[in-house]
Protein backbone atom coordinates (compact mmCIF):
# COMPACT_ATOMS: atom_id res chain seq x y z
CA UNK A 1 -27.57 6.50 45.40
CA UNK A 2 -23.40 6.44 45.21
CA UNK A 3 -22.49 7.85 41.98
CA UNK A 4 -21.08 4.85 39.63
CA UNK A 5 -17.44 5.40 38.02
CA UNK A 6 -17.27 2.77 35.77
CA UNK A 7 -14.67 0.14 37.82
CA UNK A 8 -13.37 -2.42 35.72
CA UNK A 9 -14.93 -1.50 32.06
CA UNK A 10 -13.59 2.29 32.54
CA UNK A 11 -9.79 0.54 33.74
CA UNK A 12 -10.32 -1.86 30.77
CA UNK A 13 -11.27 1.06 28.66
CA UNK A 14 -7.97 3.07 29.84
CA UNK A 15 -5.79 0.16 29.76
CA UNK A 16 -6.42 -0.60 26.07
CA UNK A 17 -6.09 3.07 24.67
CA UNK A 18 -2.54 3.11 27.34
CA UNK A 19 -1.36 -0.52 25.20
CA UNK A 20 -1.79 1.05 22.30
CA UNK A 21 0.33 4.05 23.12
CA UNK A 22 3.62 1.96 24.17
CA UNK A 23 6.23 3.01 22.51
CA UNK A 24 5.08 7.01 22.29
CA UNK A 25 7.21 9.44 23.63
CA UNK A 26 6.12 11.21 27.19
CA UNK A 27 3.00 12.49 28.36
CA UNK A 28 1.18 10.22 24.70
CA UNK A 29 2.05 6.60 26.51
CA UNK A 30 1.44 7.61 30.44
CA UNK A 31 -1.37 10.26 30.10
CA UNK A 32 -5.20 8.99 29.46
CA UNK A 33 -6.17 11.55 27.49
CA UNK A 34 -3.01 12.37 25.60
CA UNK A 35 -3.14 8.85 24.99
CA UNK A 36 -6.40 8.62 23.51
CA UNK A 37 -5.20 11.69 21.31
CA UNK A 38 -2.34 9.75 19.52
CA UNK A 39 -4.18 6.73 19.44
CA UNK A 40 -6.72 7.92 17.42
CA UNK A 41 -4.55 10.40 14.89
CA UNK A 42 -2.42 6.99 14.61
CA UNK A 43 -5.09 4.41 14.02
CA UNK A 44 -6.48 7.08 11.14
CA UNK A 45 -3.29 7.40 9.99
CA UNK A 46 -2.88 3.69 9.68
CA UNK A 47 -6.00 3.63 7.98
CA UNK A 48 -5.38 6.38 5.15
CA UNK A 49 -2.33 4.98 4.30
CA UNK A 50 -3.11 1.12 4.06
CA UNK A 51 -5.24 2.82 1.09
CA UNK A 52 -1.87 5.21 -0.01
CA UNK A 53 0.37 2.22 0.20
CA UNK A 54 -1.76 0.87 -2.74
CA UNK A 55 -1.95 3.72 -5.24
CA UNK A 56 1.98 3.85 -4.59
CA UNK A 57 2.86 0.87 -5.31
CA UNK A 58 0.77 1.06 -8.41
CA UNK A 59 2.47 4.01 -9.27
CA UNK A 60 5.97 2.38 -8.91
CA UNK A 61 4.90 -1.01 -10.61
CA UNK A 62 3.82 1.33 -13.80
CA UNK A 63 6.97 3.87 -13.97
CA UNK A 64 8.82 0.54 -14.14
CA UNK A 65 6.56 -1.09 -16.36
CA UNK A 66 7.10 2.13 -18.49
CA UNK A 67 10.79 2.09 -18.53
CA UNK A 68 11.31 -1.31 -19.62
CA UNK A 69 8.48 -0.90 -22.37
CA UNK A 70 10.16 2.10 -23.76
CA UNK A 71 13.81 0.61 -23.97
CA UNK A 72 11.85 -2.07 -26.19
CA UNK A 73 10.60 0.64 -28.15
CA UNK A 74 7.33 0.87 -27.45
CA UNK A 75 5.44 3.18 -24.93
CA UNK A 76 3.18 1.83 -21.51
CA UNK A 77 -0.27 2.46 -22.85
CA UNK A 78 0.93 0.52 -26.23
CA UNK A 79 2.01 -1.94 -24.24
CA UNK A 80 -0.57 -3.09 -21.73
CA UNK A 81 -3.32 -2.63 -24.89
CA UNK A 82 -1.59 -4.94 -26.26
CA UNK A 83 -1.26 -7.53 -23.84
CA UNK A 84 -4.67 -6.81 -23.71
CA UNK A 85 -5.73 -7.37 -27.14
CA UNK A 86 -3.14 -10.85 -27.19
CA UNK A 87 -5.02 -12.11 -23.83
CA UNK A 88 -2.02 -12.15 -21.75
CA UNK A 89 -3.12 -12.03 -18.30
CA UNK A 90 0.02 -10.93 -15.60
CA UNK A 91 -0.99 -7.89 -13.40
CA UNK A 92 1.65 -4.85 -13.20
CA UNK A 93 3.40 -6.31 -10.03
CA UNK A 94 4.61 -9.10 -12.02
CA UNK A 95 4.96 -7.06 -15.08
CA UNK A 96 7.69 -4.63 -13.00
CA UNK A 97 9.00 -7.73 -11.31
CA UNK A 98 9.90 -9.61 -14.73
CA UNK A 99 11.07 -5.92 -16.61
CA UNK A 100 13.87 -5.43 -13.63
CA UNK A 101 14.78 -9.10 -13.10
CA UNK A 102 14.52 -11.01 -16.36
CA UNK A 103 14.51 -8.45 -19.59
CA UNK A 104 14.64 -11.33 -21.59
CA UNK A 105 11.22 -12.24 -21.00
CA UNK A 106 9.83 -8.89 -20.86
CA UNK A 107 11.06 -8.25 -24.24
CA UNK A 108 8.82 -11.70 -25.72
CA UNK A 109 6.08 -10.06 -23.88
CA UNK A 110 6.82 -6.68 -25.87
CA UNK A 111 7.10 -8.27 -29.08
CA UNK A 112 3.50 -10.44 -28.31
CA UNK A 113 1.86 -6.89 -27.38
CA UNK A 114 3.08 -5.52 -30.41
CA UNK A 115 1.90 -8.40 -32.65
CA UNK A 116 -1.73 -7.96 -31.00
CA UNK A 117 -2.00 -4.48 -31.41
């Protein structure tokens, strides 16, 4: 019995793993198994850091959030338990988006934390 190589599903296999790799540098975009290396290291990469992107954001949204909170004299954990405690419902992203681009805003949101709490 001949000994079977695969044919088109191995070529299909190759072909999709060599896509992927377009745009690497040498031996990673022409090489099967070099290929397959960066691939994978990439596409885990990807993966980790669709999570990092997240926590960093959150991180940035919050330093901001913090700044602008403590030129109104009052400090971030003040502040969000009291938006808490008044029932205001914007998430950090909007928070740091109104704190850089309108203060005046920010600072009626300050003053209703600090009534609530």
């Amino acid at each position: 019995m001949p000994r079977a190589k695969g044919g088109p599903k191995s070529r299909a296999r190759r072909n999709r793993v060599l896509n992927l790799a377009e745009g690497y540098w040498g031996a990673k975009s022409k090489l099967f198994r070099s290929a397959t290396e960066a691939v994978d290291r990439a596409l885990k990469y990807a993966y980790r850091d669709r999570k990092a992107r997240k926590r960093d954001f959150r991180r940035l949204w919050i330093a901001r959030i913090n700044a602008a909170a403590r030129l109104n004299g009052v400090t971030y954990s003040r502040f969000m338990a009291g938006l808490t405690k008044s029932g205001v419902g914007i998430d950090r992203k909007i928070l740091a988006d109104l704190a850089i681009t309108d203060p005046a805003s920010f600072t009626k949101l300050v003053e209703t934390a600090k009534a609530a709490s």
